[in-house]
N, C-alpha and C. Protein backbone atom coordinates (compact mmCIF):
# COMPACT_ATOMS: atom_id res chain seq x y z
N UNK A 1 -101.42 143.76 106.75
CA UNK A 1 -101.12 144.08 108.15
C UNK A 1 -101.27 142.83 109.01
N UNK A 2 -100.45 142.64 109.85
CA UNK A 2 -100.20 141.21 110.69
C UNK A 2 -101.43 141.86 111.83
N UNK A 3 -101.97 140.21 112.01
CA UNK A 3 -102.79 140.13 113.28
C UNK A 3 -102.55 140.08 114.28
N UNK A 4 -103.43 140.09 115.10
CA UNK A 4 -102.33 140.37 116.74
C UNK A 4 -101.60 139.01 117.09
N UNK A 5 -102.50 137.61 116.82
CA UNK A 5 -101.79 136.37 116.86
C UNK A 5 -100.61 136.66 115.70
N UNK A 6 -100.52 137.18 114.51
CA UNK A 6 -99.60 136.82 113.99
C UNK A 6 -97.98 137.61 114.52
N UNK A 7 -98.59 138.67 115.34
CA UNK A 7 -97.65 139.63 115.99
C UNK A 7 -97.26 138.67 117.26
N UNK A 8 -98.13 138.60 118.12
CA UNK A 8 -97.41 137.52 119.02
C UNK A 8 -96.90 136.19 118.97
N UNK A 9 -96.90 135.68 117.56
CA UNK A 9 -96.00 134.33 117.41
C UNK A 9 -94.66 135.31 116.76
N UNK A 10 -94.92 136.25 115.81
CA UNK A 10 -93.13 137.05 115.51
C UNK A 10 -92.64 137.60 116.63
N UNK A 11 -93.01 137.93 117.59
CA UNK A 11 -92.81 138.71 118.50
C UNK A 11 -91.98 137.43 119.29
N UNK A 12 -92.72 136.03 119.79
CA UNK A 12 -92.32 135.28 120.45
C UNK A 12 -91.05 134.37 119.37
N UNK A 13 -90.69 134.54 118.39
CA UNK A 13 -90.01 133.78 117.32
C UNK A 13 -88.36 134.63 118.02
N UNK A 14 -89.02 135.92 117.73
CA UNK A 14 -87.93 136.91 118.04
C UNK A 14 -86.77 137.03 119.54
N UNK A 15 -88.47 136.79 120.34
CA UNK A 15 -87.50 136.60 122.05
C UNK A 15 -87.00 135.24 122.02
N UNK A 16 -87.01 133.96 121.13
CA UNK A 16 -86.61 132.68 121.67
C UNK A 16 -85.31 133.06 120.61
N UNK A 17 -85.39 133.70 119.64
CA UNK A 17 -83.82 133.69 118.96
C UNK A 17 -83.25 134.45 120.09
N UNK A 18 -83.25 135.43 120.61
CA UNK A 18 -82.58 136.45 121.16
C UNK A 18 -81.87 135.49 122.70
N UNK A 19 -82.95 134.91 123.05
CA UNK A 19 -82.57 134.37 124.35
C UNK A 19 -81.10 132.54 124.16
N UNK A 20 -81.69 132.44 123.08
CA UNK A 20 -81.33 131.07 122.03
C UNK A 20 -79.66 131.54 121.77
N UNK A 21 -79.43 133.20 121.28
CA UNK A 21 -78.35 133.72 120.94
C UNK A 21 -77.22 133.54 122.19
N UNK A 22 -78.17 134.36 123.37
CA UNK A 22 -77.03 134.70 124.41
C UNK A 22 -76.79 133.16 125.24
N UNK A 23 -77.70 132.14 124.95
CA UNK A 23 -77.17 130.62 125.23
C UNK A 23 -76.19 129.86 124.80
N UNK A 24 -76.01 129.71 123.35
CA UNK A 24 -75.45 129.71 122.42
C UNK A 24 -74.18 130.44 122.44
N UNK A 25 -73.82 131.33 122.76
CA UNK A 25 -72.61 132.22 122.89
C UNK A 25 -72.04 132.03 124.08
N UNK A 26 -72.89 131.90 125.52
CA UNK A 26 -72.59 131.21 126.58
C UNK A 26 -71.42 129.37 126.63
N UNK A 27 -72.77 128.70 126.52
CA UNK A 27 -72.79 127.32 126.76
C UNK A 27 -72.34 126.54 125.21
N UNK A 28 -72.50 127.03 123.97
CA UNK A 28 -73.19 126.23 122.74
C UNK A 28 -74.09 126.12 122.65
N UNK A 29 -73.95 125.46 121.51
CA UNK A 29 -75.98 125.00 120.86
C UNK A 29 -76.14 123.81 121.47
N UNK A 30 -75.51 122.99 122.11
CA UNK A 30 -75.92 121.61 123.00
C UNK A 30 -76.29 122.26 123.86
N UNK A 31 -76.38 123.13 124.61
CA UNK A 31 -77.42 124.06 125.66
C UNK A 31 -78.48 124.48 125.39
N UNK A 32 -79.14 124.12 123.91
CA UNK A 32 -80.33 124.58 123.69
C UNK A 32 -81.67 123.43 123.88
N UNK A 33 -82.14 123.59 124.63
CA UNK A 33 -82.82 122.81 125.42
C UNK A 33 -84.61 123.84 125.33
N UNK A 34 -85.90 123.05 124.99
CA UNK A 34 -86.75 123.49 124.82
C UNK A 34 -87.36 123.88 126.16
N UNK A 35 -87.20 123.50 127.41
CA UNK A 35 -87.43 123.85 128.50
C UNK A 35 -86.58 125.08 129.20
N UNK A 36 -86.29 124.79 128.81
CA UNK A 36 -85.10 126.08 128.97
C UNK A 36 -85.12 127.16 128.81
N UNK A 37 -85.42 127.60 127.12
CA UNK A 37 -86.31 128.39 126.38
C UNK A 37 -86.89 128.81 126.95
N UNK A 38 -88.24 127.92 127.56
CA UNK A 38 -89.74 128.24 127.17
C UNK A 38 -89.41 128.73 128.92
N UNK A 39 -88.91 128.91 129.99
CA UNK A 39 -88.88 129.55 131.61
C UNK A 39 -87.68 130.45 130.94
N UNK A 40 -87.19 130.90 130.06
CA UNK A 40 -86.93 131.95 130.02
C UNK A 40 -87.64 133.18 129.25
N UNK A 41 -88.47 132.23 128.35
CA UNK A 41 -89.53 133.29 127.67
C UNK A 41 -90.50 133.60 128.29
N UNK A 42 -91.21 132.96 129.23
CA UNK A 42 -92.09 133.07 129.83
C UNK A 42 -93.53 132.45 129.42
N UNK A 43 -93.02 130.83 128.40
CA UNK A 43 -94.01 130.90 127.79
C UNK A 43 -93.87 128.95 127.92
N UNK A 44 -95.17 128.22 127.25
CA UNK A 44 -95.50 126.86 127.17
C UNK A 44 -94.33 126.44 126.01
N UNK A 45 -93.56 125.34 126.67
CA UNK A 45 -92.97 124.69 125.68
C UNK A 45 -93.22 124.56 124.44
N UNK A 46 -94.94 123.80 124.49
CA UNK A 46 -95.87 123.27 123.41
C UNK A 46 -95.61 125.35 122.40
N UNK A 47 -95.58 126.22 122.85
CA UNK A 47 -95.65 127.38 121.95
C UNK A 47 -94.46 127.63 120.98
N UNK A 48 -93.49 126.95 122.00
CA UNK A 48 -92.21 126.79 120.95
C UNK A 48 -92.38 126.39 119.89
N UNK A 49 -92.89 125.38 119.54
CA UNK A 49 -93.44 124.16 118.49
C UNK A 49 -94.24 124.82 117.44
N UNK A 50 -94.79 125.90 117.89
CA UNK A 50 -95.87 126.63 117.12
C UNK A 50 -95.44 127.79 116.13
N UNK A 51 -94.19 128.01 116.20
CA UNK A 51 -93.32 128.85 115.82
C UNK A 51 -91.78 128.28 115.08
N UNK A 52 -91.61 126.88 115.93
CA UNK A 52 -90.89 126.79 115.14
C UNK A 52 -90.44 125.56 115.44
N UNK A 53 -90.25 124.35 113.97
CA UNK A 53 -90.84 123.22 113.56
C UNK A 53 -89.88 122.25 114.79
N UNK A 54 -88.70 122.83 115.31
CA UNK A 54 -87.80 122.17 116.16
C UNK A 54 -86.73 122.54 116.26
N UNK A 55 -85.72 122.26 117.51
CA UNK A 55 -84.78 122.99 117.90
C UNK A 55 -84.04 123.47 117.18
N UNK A 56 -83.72 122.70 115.91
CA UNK A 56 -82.45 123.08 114.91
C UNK A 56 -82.91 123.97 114.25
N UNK A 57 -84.44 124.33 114.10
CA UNK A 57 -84.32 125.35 113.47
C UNK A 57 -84.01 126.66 114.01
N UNK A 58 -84.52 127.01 115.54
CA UNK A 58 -83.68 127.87 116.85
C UNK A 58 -82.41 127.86 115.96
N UNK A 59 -81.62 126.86 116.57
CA UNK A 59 -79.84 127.45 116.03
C UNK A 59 -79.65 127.91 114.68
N UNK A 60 -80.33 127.58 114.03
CA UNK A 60 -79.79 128.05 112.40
C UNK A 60 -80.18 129.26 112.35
N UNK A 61 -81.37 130.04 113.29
CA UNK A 61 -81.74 131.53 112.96
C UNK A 61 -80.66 131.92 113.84
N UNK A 62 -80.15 131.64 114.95
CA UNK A 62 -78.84 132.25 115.90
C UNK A 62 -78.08 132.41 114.72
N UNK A 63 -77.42 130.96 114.00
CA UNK A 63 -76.37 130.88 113.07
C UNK A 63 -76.55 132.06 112.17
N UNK A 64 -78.02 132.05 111.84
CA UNK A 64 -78.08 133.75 110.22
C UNK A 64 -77.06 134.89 111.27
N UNK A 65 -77.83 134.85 112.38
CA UNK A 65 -77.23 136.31 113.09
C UNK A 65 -76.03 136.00 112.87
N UNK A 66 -75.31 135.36 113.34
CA UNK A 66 -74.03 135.24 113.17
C UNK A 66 -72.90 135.01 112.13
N UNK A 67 -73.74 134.42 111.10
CA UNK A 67 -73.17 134.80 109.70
C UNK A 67 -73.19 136.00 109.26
N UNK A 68 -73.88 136.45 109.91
CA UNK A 68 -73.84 138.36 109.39
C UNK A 68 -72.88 139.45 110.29
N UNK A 69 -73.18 138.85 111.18
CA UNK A 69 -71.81 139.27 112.19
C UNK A 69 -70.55 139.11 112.22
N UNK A 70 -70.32 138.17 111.52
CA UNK A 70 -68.92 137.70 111.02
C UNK A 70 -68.51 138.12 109.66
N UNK A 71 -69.11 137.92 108.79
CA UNK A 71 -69.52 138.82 107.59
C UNK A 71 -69.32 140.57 107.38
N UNK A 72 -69.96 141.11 108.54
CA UNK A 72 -69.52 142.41 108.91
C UNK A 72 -68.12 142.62 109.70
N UNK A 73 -68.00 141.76 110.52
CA UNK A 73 -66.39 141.86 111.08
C UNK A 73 -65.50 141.90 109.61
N UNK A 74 -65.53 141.17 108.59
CA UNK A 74 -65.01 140.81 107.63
C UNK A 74 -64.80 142.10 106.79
N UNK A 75 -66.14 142.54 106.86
CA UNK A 75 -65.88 144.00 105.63
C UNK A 75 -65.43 145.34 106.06
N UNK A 76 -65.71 145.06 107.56
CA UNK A 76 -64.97 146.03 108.52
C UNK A 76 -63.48 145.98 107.90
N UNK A 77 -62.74 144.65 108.17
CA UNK A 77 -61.38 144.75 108.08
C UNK A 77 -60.91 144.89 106.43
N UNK A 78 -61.63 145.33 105.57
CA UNK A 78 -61.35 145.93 104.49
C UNK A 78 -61.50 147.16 104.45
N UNK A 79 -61.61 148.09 104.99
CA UNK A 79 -62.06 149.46 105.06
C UNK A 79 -60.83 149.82 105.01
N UNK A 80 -60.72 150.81 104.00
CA UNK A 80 -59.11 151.20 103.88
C UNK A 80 -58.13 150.12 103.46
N UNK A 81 -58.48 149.22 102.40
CA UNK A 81 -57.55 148.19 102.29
C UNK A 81 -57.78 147.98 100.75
N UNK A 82 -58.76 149.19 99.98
CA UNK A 82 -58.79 149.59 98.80
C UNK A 82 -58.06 148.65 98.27
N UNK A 83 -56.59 149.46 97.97
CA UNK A 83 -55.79 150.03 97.11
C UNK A 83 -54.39 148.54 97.44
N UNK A 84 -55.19 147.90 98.85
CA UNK A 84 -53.76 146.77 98.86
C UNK A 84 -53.89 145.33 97.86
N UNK A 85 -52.90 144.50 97.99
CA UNK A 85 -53.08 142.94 96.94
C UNK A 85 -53.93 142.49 97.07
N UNK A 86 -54.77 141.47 96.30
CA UNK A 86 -55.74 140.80 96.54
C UNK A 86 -55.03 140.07 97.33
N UNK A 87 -53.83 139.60 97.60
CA UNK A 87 -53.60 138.56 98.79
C UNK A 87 -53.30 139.34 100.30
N UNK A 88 -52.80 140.74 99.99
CA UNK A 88 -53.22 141.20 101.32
C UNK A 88 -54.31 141.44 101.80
N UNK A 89 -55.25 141.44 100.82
CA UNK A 89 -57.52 141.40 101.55
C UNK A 89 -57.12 140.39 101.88
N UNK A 90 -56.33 139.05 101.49
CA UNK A 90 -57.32 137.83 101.59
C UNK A 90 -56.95 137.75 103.42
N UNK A 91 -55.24 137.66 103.79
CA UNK A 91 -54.81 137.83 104.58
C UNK A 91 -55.99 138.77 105.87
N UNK A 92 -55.95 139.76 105.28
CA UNK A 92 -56.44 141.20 106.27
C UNK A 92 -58.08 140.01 106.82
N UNK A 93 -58.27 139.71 105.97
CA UNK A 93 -59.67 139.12 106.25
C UNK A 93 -59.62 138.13 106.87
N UNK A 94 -58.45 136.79 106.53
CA UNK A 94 -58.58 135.99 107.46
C UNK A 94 -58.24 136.13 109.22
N UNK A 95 -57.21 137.39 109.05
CA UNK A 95 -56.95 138.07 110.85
C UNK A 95 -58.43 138.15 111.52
N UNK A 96 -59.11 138.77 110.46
CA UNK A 96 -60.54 139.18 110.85
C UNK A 96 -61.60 138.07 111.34
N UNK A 97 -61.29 137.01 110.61
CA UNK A 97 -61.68 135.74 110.80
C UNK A 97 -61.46 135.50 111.93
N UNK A 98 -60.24 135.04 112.27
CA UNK A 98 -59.59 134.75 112.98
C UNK A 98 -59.67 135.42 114.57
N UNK A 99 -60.13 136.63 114.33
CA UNK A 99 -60.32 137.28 115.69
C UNK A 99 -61.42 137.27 116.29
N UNK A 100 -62.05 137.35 115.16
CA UNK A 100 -64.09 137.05 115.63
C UNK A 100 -64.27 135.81 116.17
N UNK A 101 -63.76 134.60 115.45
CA UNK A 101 -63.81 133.50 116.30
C UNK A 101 -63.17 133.00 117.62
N UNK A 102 -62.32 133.84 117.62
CA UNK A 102 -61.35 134.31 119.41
C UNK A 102 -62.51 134.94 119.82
N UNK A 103 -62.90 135.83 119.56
CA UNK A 103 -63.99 136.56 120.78
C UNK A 103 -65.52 136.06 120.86
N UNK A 104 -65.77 134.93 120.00
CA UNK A 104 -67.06 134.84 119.65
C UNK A 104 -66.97 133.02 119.98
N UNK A 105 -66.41 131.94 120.34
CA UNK A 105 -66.06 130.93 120.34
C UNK A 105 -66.72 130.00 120.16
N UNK A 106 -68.08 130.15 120.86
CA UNK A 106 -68.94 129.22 120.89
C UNK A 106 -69.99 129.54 119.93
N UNK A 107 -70.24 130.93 120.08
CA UNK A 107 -71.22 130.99 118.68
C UNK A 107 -70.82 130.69 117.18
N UNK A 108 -69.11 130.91 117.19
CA UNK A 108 -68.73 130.64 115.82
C UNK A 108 -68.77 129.14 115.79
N UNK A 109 -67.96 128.13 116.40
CA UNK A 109 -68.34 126.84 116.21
C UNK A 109 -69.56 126.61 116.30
N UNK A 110 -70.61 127.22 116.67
CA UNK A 110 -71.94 126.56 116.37
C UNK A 110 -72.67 126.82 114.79
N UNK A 111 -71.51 127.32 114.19
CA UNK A 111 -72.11 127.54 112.67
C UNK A 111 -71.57 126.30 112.33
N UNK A 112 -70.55 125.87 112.64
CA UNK A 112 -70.35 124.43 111.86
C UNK A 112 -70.70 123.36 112.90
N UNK A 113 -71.47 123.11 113.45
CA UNK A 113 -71.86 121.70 114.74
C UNK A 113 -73.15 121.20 114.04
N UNK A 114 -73.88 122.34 113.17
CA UNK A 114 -75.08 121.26 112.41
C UNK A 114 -75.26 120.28 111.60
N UNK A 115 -75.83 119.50 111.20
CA UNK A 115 -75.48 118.59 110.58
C UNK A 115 -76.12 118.76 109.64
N UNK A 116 -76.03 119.96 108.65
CA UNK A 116 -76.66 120.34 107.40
C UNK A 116 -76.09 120.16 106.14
N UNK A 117 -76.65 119.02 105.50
CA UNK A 117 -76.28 118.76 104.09
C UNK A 117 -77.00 119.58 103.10
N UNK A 118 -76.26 119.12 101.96
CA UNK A 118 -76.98 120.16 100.37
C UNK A 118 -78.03 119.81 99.96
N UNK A 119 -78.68 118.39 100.65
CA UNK A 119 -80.18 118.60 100.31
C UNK A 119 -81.34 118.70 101.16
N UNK A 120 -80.40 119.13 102.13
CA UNK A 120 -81.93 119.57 103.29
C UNK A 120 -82.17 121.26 102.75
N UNK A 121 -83.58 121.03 103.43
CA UNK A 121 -84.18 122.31 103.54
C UNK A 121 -84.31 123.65 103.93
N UNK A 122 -82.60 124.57 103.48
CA UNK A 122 -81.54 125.25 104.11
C UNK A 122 -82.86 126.50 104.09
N UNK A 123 -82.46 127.43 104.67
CA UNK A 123 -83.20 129.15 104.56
C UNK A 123 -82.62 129.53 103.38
N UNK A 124 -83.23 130.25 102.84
CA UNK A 124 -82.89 130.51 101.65
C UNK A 124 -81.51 132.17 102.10
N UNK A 125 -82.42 132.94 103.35
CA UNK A 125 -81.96 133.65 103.74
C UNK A 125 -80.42 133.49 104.47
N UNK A 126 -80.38 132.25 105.25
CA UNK A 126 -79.26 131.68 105.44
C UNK A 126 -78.22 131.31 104.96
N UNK A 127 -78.33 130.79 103.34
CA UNK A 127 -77.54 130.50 102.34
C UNK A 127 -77.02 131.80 101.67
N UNK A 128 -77.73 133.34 101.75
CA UNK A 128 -77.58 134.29 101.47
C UNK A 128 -76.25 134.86 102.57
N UNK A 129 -76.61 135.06 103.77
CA UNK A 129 -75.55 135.01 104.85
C UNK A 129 -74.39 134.18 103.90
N UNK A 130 -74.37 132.85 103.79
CA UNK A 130 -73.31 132.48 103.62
C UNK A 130 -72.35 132.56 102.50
N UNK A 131 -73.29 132.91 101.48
CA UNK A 131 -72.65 133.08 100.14
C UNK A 131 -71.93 134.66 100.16
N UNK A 132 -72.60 135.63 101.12
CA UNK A 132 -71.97 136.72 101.16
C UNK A 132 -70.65 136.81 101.75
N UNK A 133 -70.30 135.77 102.92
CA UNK A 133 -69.01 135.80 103.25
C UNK A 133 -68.02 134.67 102.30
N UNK A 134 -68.56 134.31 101.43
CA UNK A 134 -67.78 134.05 100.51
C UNK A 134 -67.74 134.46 99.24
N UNK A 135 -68.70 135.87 98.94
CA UNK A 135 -68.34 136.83 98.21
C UNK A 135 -67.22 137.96 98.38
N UNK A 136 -66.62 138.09 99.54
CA UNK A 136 -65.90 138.85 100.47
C UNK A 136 -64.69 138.11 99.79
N UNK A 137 -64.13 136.66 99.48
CA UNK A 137 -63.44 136.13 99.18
C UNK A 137 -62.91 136.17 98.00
N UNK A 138 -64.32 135.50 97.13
CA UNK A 138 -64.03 135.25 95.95
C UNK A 138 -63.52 136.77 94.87
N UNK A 139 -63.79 137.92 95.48
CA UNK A 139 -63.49 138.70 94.65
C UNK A 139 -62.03 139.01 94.26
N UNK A 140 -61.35 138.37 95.21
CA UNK A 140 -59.61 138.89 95.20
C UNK A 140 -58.93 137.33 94.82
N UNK A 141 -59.70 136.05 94.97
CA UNK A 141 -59.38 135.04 94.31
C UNK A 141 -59.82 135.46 92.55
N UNK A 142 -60.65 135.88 92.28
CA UNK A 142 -60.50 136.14 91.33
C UNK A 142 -59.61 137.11 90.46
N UNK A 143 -59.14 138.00 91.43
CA UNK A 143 -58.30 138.64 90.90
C UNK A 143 -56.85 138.29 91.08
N UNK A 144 -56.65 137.17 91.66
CA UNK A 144 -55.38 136.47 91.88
C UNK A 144 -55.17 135.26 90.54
N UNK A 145 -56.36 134.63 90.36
CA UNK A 145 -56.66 133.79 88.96
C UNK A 145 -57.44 133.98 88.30
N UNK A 146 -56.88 135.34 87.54
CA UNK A 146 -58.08 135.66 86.28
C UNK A 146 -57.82 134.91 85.04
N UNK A 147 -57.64 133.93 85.07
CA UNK A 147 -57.42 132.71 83.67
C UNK A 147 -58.81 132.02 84.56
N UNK A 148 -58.80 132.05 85.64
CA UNK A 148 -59.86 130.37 85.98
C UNK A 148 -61.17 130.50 85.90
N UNK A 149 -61.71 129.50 85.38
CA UNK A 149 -62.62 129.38 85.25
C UNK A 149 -64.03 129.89 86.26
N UNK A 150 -65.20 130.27 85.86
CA UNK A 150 -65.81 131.02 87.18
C UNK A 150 -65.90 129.28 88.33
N UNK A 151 -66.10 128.20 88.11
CA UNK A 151 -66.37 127.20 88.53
C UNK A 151 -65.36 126.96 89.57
N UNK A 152 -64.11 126.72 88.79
CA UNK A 152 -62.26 127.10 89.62
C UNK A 152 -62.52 128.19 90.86
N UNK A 153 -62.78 128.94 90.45
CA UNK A 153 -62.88 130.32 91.34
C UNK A 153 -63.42 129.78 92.32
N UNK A 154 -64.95 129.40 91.79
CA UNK A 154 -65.19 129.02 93.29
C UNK A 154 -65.16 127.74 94.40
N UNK A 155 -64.20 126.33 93.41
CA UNK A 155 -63.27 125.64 94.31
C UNK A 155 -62.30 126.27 95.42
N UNK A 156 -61.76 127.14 94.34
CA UNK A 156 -60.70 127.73 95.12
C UNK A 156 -60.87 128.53 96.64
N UNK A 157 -61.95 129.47 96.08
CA UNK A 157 -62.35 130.22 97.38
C UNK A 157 -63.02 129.10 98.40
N UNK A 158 -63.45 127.94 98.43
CA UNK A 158 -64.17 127.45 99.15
C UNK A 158 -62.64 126.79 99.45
N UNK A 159 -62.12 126.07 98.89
CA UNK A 159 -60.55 125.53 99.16
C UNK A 159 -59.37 126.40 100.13
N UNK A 160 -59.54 127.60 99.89
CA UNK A 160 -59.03 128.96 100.91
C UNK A 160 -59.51 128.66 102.20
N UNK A 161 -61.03 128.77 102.00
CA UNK A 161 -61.93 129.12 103.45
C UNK A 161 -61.85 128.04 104.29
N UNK A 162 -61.61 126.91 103.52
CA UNK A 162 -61.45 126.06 104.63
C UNK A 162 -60.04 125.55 104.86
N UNK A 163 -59.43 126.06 104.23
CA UNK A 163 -57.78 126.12 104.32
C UNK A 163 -57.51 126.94 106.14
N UNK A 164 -57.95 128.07 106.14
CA UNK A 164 -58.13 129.04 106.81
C UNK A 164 -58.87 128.40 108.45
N UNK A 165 -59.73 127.95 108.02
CA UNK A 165 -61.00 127.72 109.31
C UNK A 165 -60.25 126.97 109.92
N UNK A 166 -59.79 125.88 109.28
CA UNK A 166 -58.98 124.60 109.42
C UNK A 166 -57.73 124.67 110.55
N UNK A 167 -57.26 126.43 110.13
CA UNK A 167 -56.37 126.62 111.02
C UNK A 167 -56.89 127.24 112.34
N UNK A 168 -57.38 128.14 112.23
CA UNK A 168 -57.84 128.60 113.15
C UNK A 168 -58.66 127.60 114.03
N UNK A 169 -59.00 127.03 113.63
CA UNK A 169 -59.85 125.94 114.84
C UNK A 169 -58.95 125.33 115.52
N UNK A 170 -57.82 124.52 114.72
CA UNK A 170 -56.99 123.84 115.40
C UNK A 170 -55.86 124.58 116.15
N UNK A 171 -55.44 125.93 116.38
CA UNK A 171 -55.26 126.48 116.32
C UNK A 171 -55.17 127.10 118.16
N UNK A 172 -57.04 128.01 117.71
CA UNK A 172 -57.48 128.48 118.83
C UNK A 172 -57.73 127.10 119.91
N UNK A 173 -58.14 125.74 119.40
CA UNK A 173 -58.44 124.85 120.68
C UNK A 173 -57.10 124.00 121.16
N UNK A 174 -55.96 125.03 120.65
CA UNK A 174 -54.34 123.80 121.39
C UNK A 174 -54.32 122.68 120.70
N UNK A 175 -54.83 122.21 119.67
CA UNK A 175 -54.73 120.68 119.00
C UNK A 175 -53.50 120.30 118.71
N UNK A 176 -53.21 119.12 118.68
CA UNK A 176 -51.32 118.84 118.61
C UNK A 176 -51.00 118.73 117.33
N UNK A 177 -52.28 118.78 116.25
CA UNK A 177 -52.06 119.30 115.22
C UNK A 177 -51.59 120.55 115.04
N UNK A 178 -52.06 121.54 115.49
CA UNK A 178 -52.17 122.83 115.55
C UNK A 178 -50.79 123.58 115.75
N UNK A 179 -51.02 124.86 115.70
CA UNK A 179 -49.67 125.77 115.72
C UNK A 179 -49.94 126.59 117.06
N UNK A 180 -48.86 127.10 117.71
CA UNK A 180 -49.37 127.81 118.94
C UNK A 180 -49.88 129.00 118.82
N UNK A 181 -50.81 129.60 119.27
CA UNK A 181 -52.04 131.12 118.75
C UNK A 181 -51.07 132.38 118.65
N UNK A 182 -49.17 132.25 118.57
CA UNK A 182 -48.90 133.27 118.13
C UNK A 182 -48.41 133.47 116.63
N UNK A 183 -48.74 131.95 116.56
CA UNK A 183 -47.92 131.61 115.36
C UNK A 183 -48.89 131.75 114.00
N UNK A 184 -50.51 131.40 114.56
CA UNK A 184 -51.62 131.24 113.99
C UNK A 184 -51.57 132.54 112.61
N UNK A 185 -51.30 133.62 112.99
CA UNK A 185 -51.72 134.42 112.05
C UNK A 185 -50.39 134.23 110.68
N UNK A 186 -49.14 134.13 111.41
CA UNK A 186 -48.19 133.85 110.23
C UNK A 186 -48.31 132.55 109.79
N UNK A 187 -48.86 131.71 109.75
CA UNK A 187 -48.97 130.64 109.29
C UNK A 187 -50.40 130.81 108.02
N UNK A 188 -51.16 131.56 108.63
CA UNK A 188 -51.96 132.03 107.57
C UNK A 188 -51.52 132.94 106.14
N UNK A 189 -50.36 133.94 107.06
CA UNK A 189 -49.86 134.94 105.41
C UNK A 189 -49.22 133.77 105.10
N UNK A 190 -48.34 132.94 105.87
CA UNK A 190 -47.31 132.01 104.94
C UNK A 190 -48.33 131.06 103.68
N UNK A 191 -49.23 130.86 103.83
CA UNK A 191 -50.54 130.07 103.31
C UNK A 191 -50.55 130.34 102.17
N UNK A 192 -51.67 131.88 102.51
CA UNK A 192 -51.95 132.71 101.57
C UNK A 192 -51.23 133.14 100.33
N UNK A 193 -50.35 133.53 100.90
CA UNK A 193 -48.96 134.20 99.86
C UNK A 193 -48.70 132.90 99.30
N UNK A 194 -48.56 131.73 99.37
CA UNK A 194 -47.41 130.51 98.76
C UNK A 194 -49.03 130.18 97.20
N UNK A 195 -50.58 130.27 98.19
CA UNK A 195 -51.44 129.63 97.99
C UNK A 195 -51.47 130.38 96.72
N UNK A 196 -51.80 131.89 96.50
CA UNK A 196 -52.25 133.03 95.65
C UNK A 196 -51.02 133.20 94.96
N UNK A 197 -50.10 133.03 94.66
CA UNK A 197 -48.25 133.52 93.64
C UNK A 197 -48.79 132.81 92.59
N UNK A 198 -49.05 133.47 91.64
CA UNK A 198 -48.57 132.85 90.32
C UNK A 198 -47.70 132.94 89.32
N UNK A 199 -46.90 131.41 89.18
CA UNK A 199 -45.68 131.05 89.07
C UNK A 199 -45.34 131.90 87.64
């Protein structure tokens, strides 16, 4: 059973994600500022620190929420999509993608603004978030290349996802790379379909 200090540092872990979230979804994670925080929690900067080792770690617990939120948008748009191609999931999912990060803008680019490599000291829970939305993937890549190797498989699906992101970013921000946001979603089946045919 947690102590009352150990209840009021989870308790305070909890209101600086929550407050950290609706900043973050606002402004970005360059709005996350420890003073900031700490007059909206109602609490000593120095308590921030006590809970949690430094700012980046704030955004990466926003980021779990939001890998799960996106993740669920994702399995949402399979519901009733049983019985269609594995390249129409893949499609159905990237719309899904694609729409969450339209309504979600700043919190979704703040999953990719960290500067987290493969040998820092990721959440274990976080890497769980992420591997699940690319379990959402890999299951219909696999059923698009059932010769490949499990290793292939998961080039591929990671080769998709960022096939995908790639567009949509450039995409949703007008880049002169980019395609205009009505074009965005057929440019994805055109992708998909050319990407998943086997010859």
């Amino acid at each position: 059973m947690a102590t009352k200090t150990q209840q009021r540092r989870e308790d305070l872990r909890e209101q600086l994600i929550d407050i950290a979230e609706k900043v973050i979804a606002a402004e970005g994670p360059s709005a996350i500022k420890a003073r900031k925080l700490a007059d909206e929690a109602g609490c000593a900067v120095g308590a921030i620190y006590n809970v949690f080792g430094d700012l980046q770690e704030i955004v990466i617990a926003v980021n779990g929420r939001t890998f799960k939120a996106l993740g669920e948008a994702v399995a949402q748009s399979l519901i009733g999509a049983e019985n269609s191609s594995p390249t129409e999931r893949l499609i159905t999912m990237s719309y899904a993608y694609m729409e969450y990060a339209s309504q979600h803008p700043e919190s979704w680019r703040a999953l990719f603004s960290l500067r987290m490599s493969t040998d820092m000291e990721v959440p274990k829970w976080y890497l769980a978030e992420l591997e699940r939305l690319f379990g959402f993937i890999g299951g219909p890549v696999r059923e698009c290349f059932p010769d490949y190797a499990p290793e292939d498989v998961i080039l591929m699906t990671r080769g998709l996802f960022s096939s995908i992101h790639g567009i949509v970013l450039l995409g949703l921000e007008n880049r002169i790379s980019g395609v205009p946001r009505d074009q965005i979603e057929r440019m994805i089946a055109l992708l998909l379909t050319n990407a998943t045919s086997i010859p």
